[in-house]
N, C-alpha and C. Protein backbone atom coordinates (compact mmCIF):
# COMPACT_ATOMS: atom_id res chain seq x y z
N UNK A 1 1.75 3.05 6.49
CA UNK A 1 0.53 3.22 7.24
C UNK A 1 -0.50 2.23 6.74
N UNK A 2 -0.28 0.81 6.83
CA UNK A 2 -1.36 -0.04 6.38
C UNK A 2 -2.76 -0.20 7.22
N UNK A 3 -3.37 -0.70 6.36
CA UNK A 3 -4.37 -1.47 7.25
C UNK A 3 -3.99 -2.35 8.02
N UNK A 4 -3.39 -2.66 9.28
CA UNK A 4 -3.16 -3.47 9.62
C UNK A 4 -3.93 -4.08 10.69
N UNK A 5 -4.53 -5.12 11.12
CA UNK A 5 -5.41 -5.92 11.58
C UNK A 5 -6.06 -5.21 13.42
N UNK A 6 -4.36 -5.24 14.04
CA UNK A 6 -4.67 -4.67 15.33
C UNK A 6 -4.92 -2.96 15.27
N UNK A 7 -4.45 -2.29 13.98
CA UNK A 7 -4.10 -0.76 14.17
C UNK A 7 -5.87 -0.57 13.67
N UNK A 8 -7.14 -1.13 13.58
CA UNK A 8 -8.02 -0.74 13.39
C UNK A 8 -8.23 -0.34 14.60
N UNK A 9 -9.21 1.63 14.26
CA UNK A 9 -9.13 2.45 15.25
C UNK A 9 -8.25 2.96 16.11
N UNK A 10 -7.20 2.28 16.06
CA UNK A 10 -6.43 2.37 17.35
C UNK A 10 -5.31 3.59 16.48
N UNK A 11 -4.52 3.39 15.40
CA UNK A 11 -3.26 3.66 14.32
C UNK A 11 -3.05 3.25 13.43
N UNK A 12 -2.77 4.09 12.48
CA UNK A 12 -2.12 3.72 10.75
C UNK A 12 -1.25 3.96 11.14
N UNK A 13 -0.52 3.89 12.38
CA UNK A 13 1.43 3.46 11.93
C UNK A 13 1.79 2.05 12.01
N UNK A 14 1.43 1.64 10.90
CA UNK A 14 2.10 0.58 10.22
C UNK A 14 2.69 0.38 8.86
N UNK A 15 4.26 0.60 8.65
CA UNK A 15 4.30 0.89 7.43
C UNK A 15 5.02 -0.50 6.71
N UNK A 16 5.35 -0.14 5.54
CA UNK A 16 5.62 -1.47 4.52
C UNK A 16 6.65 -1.74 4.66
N UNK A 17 7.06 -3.06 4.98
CA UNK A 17 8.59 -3.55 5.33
C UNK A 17 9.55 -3.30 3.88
N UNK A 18 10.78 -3.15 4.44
CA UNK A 18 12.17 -2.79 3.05
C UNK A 18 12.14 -3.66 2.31
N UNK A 19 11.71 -4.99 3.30
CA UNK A 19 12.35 -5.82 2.08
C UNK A 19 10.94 -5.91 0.58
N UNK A 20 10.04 -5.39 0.75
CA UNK A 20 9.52 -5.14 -0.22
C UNK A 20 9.87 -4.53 -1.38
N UNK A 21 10.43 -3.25 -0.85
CA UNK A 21 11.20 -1.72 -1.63
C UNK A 21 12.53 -2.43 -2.33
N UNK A 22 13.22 -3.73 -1.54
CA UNK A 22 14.47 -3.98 -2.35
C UNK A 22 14.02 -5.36 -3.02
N UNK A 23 12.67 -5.60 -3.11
CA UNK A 23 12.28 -6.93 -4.24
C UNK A 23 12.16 -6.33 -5.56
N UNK A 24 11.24 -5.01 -5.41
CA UNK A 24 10.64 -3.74 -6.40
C UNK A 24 12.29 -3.06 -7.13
N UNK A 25 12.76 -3.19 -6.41
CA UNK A 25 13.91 -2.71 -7.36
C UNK A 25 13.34 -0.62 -7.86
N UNK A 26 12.81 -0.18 -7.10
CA UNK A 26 12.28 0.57 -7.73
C UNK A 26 12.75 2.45 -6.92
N UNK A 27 12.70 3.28 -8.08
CA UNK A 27 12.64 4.69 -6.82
C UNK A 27 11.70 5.41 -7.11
N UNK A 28 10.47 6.02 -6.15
CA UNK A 28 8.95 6.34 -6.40
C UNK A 28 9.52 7.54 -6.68
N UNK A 29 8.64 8.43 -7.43
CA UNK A 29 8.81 10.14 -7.42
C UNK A 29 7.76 10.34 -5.96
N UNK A 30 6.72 9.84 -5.71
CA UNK A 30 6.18 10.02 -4.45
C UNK A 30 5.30 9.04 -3.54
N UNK A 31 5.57 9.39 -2.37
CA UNK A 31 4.79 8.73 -1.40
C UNK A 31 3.77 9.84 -0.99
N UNK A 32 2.27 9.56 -0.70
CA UNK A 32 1.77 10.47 -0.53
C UNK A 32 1.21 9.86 0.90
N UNK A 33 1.39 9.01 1.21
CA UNK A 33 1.04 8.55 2.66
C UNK A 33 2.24 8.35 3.49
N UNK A 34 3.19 9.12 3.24
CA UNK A 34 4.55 9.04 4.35
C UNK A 34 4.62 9.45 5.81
N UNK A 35 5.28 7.98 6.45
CA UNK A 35 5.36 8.43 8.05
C UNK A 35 6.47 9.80 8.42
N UNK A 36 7.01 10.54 7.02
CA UNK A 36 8.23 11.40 7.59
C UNK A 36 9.28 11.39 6.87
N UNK A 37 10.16 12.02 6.77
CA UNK A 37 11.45 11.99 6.44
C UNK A 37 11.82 11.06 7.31
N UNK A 38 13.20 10.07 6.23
CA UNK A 38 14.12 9.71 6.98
C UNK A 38 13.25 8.27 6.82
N UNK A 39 12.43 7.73 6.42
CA UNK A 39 11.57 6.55 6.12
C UNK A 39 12.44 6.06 5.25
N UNK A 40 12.37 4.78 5.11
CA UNK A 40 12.78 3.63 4.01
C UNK A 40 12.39 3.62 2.83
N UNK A 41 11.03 4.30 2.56
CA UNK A 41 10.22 4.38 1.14
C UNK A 41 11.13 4.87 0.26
N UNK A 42 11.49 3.91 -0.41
CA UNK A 42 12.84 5.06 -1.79
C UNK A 42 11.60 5.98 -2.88
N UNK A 43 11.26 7.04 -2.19
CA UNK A 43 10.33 7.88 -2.71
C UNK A 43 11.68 9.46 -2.81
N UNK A 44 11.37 10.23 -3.90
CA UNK A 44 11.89 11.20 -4.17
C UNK A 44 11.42 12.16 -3.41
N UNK A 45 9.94 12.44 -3.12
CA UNK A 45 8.83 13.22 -2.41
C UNK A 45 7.73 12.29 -1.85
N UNK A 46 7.45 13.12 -0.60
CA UNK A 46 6.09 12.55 0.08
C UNK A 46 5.67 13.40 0.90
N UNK A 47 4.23 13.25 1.22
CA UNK A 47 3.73 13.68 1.71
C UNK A 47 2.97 13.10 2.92
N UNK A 48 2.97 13.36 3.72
CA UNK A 48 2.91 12.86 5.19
C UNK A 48 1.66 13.60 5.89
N UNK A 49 0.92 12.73 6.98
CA UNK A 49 -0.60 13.29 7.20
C UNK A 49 -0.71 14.74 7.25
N UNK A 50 0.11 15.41 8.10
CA UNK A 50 0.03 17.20 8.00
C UNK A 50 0.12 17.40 6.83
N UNK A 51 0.24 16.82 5.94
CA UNK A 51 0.47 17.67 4.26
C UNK A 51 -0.95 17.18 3.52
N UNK A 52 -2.01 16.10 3.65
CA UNK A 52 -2.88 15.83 3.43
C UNK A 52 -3.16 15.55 2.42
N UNK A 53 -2.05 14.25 1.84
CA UNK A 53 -1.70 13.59 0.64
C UNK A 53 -2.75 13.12 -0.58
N UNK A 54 -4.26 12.73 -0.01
CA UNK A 54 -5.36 12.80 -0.40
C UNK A 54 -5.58 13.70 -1.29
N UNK A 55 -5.50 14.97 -0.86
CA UNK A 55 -6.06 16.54 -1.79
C UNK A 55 -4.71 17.10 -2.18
N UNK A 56 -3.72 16.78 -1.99
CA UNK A 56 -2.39 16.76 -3.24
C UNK A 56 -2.43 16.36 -4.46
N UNK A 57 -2.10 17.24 -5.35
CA UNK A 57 -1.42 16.71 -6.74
C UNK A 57 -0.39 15.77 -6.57
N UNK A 58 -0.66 14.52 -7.15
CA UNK A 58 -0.29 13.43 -7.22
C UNK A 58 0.88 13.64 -9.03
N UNK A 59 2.15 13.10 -8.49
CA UNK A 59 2.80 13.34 -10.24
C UNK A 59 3.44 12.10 -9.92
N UNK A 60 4.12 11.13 -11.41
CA UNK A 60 4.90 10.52 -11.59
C UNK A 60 4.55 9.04 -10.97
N UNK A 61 5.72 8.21 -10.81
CA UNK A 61 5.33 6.86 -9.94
C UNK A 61 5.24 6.98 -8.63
N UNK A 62 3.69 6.40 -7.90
CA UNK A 62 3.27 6.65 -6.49
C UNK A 62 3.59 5.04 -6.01
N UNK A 63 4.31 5.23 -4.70
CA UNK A 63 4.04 4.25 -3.96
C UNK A 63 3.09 4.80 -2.66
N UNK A 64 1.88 3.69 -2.60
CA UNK A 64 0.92 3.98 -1.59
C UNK A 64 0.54 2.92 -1.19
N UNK A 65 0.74 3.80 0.68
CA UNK A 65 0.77 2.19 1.29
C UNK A 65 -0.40 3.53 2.21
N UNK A 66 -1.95 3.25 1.73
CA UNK A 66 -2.57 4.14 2.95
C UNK A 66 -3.21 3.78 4.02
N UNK A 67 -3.25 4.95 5.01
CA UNK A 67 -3.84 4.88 5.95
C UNK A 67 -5.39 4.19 5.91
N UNK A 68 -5.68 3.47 6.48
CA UNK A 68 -6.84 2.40 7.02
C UNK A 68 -8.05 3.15 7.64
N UNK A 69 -7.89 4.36 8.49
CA UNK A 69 -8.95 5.33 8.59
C UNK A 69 -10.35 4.88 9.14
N UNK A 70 -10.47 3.33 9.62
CA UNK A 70 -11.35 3.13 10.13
C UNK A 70 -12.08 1.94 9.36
N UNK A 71 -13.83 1.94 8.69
CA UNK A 71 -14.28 0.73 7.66
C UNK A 71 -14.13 1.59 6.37
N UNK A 72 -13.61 0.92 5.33
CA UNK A 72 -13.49 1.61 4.08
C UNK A 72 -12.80 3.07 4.17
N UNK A 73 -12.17 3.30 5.10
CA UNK A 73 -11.13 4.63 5.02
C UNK A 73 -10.24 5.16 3.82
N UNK A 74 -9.62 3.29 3.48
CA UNK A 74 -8.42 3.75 2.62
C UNK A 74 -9.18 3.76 1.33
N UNK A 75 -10.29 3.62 0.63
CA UNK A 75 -10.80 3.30 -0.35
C UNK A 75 -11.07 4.56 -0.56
N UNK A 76 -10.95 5.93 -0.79
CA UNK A 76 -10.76 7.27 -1.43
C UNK A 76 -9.41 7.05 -1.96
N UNK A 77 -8.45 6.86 -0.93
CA UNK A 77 -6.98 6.92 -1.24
C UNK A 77 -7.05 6.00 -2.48
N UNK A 78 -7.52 4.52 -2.56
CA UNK A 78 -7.08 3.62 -3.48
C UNK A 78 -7.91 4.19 -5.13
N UNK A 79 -9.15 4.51 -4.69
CA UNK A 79 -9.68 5.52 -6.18
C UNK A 79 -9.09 6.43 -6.58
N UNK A 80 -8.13 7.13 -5.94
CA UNK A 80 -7.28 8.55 -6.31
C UNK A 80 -6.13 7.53 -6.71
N UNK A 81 -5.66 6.19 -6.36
CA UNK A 81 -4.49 5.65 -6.59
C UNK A 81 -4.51 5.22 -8.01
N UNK A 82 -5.45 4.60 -8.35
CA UNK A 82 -6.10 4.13 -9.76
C UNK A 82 -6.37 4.94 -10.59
N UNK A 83 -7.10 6.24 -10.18
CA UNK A 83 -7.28 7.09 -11.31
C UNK A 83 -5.62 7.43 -11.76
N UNK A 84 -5.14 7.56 -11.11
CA UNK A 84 -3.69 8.58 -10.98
C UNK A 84 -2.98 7.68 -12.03
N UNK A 85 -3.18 6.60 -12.19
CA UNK A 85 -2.72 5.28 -12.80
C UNK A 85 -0.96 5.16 -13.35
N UNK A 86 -0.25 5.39 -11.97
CA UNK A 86 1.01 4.81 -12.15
C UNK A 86 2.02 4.99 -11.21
N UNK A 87 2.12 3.36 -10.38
CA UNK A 87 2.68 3.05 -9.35
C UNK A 87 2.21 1.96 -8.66
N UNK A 88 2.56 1.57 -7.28
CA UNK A 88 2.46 0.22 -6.67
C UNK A 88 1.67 1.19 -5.24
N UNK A 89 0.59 -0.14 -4.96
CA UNK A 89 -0.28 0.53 -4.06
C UNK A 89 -0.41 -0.71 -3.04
N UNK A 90 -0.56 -0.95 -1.64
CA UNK A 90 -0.47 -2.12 -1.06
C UNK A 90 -1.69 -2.00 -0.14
N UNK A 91 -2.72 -2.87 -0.02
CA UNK A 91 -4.07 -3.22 0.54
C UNK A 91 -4.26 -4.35 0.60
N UNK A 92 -4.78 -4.79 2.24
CA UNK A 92 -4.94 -5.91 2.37
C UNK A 92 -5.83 -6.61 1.69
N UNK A 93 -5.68 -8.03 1.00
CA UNK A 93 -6.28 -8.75 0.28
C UNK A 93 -7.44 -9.31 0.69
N UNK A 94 -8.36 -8.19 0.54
CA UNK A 94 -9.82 -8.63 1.26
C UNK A 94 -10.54 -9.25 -0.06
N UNK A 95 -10.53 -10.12 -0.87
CA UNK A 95 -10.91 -10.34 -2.53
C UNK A 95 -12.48 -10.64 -2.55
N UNK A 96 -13.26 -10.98 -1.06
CA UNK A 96 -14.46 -11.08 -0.79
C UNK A 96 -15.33 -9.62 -0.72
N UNK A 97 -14.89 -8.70 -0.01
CA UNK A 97 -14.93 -7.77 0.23
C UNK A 97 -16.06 -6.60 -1.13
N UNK A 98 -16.71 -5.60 -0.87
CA UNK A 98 -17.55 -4.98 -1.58
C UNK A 98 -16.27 -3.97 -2.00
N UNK A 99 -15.70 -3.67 -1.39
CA UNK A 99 -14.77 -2.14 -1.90
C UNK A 99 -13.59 -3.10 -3.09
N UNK A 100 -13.11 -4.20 -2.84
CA UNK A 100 -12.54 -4.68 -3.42
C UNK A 100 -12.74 -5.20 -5.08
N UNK A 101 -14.72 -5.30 -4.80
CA UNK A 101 -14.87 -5.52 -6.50
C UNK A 101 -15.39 -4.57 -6.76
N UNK A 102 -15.40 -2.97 -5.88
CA UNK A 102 -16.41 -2.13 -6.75
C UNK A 102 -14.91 -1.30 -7.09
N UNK A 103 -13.92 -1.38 -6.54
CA UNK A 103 -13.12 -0.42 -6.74
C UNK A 103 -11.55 -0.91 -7.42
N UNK A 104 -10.80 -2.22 -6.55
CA UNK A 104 -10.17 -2.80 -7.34
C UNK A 104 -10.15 -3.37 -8.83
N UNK A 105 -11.29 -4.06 -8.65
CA UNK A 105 -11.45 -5.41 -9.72
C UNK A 105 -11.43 -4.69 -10.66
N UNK A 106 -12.31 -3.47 -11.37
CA UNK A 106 -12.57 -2.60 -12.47
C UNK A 106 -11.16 -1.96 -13.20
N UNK A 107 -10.77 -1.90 -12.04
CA UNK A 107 -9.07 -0.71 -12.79
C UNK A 107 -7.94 -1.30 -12.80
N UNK A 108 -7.63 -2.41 -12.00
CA UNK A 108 -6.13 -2.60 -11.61
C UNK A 108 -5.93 -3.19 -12.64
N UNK A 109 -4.88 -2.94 -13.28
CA UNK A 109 -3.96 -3.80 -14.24
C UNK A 109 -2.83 -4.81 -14.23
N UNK A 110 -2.27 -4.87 -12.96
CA UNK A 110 -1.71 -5.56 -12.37
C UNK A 110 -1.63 -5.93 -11.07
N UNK A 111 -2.08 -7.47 -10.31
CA UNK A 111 -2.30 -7.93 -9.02
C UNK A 111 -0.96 -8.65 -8.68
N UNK A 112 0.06 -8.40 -7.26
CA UNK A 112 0.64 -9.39 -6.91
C UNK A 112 0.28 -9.76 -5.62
N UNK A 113 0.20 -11.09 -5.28
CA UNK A 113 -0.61 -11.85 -4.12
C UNK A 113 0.88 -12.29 -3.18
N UNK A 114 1.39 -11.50 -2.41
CA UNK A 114 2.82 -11.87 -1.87
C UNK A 114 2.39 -13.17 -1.00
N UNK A 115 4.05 -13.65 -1.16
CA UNK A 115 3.51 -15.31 -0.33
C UNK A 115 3.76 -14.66 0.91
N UNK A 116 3.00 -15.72 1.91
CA UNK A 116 3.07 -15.45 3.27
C UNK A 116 1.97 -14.53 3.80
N UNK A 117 2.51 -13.88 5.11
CA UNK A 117 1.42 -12.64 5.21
C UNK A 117 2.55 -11.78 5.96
N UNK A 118 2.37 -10.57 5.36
CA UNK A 118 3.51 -9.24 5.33
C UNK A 118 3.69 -8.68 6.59
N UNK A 119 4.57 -9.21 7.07
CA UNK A 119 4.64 -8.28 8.88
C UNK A 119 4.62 -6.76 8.50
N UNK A 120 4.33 -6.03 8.53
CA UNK A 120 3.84 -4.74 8.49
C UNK A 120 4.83 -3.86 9.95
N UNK A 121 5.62 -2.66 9.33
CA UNK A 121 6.57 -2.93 11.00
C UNK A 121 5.70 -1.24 11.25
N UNK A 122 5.56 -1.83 12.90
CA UNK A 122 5.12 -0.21 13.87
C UNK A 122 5.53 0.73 13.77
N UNK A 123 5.23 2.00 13.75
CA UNK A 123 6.48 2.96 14.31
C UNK A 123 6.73 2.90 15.88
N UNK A 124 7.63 3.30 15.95
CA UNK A 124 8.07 2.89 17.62
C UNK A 124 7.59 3.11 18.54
N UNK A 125 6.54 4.68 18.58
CA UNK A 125 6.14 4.19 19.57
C UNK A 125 4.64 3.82 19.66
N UNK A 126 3.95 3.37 18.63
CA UNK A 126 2.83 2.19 18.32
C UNK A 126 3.36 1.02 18.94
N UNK A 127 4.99 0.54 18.30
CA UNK A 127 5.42 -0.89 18.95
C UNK A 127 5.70 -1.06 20.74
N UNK A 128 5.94 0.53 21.12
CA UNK A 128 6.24 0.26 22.46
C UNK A 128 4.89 0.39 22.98
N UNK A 129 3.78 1.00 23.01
CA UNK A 129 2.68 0.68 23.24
C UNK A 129 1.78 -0.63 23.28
N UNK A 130 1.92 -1.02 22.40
CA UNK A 130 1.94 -2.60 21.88
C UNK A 130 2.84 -3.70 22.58
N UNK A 131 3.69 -3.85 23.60
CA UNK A 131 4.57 -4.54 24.27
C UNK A 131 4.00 -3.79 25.80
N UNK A 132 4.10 -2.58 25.91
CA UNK A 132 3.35 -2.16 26.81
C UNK A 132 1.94 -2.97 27.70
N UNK A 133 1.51 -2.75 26.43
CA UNK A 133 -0.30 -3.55 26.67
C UNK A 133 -0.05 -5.17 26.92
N UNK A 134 0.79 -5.66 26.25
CA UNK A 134 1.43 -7.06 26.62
C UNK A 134 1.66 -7.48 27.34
N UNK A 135 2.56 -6.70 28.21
CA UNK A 135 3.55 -7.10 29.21
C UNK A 135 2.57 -6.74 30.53
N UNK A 136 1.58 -5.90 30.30
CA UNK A 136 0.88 -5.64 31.53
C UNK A 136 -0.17 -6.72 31.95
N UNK A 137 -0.07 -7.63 30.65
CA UNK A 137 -1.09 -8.92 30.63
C UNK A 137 -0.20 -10.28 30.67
N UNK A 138 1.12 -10.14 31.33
CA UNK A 138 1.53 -10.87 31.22
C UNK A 138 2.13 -12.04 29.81
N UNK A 139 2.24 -11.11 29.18
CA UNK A 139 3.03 -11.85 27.35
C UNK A 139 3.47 -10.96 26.98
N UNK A 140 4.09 -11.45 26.09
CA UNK A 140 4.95 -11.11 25.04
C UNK A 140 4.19 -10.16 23.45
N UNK A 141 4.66 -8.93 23.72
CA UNK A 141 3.99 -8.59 22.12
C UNK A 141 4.93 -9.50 20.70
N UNK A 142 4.13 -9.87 19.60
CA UNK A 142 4.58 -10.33 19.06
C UNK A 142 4.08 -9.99 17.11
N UNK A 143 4.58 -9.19 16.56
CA UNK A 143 4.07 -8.87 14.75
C UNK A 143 3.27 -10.17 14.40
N UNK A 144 2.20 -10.50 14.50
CA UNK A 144 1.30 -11.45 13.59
C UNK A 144 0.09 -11.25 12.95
N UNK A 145 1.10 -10.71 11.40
CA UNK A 145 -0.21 -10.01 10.98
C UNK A 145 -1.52 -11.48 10.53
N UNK A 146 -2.90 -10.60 10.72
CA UNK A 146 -3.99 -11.78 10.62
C UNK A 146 -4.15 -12.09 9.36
N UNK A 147 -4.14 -11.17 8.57
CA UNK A 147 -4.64 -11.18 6.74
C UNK A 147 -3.32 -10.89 5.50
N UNK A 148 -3.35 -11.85 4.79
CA UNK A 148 -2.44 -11.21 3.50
C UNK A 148 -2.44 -10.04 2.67
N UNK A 149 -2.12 -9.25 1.84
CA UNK A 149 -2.16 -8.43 1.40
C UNK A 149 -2.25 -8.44 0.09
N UNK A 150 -2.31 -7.48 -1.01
CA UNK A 150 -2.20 -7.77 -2.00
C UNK A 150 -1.43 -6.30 -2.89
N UNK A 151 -0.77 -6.12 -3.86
CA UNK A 151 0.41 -5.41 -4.89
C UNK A 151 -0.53 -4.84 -5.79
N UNK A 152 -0.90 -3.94 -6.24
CA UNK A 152 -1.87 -3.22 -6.94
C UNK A 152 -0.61 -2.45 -8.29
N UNK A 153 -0.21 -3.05 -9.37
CA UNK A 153 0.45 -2.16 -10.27
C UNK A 153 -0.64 -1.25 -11.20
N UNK A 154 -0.23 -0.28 -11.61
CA UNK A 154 -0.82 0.70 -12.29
C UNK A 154 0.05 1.27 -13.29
N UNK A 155 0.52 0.67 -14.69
CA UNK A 155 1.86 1.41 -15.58
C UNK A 155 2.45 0.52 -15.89
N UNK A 156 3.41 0.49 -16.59
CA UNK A 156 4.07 -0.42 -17.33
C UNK A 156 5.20 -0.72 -16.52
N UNK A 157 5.62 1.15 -15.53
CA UNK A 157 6.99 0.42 -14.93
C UNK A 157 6.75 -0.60 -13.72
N UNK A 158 5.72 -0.08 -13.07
CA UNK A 158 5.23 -0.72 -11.95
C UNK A 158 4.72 -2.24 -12.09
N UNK A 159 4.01 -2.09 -12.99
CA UNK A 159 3.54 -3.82 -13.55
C UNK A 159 5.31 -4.57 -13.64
N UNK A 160 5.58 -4.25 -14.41
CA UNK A 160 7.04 -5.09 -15.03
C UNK A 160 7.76 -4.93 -14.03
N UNK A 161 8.04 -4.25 -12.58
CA UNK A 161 8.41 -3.97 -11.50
C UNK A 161 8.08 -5.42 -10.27
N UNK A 162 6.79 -5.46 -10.36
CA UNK A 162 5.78 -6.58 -9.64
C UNK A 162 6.46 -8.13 -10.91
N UNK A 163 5.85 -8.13 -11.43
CA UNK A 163 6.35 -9.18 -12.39
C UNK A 163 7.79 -9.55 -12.04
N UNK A 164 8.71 -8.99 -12.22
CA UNK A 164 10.22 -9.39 -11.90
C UNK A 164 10.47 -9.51 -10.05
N UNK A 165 9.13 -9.01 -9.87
CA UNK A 165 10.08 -9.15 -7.57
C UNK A 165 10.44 -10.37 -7.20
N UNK A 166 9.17 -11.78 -7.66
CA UNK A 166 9.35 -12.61 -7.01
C UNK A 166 9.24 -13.20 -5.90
N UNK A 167 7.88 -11.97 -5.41
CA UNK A 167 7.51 -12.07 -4.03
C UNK A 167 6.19 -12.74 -4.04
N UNK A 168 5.58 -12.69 -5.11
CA UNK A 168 4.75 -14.07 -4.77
C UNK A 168 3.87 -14.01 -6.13
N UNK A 169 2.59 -14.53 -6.21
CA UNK A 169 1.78 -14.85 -7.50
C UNK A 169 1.00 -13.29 -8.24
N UNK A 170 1.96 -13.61 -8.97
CA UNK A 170 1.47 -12.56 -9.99
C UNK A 170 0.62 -12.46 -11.26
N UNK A 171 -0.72 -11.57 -11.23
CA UNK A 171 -1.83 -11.38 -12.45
C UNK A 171 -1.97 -10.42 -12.82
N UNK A 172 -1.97 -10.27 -14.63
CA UNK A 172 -2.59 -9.25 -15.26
C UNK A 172 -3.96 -9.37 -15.09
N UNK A 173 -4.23 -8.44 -14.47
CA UNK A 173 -5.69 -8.02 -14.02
C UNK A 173 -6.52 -7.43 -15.42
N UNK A 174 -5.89 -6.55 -15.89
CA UNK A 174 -6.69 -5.64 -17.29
C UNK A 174 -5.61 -5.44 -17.95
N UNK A 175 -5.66 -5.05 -19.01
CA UNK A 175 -4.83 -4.57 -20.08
C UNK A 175 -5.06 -3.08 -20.18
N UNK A 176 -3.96 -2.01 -20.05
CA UNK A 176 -4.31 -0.33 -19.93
C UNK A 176 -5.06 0.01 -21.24
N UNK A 177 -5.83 0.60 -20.61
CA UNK A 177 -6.76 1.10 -22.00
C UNK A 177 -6.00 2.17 -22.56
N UNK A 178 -5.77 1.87 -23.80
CA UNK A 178 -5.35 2.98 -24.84
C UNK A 178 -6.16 3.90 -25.13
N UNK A 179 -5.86 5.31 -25.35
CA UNK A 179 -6.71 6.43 -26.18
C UNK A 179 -6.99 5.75 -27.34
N UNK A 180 -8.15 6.24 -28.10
CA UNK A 180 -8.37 5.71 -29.27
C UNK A 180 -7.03 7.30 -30.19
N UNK A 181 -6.90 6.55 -31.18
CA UNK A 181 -6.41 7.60 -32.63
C UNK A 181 -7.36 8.87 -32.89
N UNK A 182 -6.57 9.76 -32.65
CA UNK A 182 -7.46 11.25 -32.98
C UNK A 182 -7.52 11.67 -34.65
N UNK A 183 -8.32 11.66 -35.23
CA UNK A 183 -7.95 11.73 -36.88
C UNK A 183 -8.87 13.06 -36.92
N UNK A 184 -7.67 13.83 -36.60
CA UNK A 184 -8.12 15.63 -36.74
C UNK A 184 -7.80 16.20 -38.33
């Protein structure tokens, strides 16, 4: 369910292509923004809009790809993603953007900048709607997403996860803050 360029206002069914999930090498304990069972997300558990993934207990490694919700929608989701601090979170790479340095820049510990720009795939019938509206204008619908995205790690597995994909330029953003030593 990304942000994706045309689904403003219109739908967050746009979810994160596989071949991401088989760069990551990875299996989430949860998705909390899932289009459903039977999705590609190699998530153990998820939670899907009727379950209202937001005000869920969040456990283990999260992959979150959230809903867009309008201007600054997904930016609750991405503060609950950060606090939660462990897993891969995907938001378009707005790096100009106010939500991006009040909310990214501060926490993330690991940035990957994928090359290209991420076709983001419909659910079906967003895509047949979308060919629909096309074809009644005479063209062809065609996936071109407008903006790149960017890999948000949070954890050691997820960082070292991003680091090994190879999907495009990768930065340690922060170093995880340690507890200090309790000398009880």
């Amino acid at each position: 369910m990304a942000e994706h360029e045309p689904s403003i206002g219109a739908s967050d069914d746009w979810y994160t292509p596989a071949s991401i999930f088989d760069a990551l090498g990875l299996t989430f304990d949860l998705d909390p923004c899932s289009p459903g069972a039977g999705h590609w997300v190699p998530a153990r558990n998820v939670y899907t809009k009727a379950d209202d993934g937001l005000h869920r207990p969040w456990t283990g490694l999260v992959f979150m790809n959230p809903p867009f919700g309008g201007r600054e929608g997904h930016v609750p989701w991405l503060a609950k993603f950060l606090e939660h601090g462990n897993g891969i979170a995907i938001v378009r790479a707005y790096t100009s953007s106010d939500w991006f340095h009040r909310v990214v820049v501060p926490k993330a510990e690991t940035i990957l900048f994928p090359r290209g720009k991420t076709q983001f795939v419909p659910s079906p019938d967003l895509e047949a709607e979308l060919q629909r509206k096309a074809a009644a204008q005479g063209k062809v619908w065609r996936n071109a997403p407008g903006h790149g995205v960017v890999l948000i790690g949070m954890g050691p597995v997820a960082s070292e996860a991003l680091r090994k994909s190879g999907l495009g330029f990768y930065v340690v953003a922060r170093q995880p803050q340690m507890e200090a030593p309790r000398h009880d």
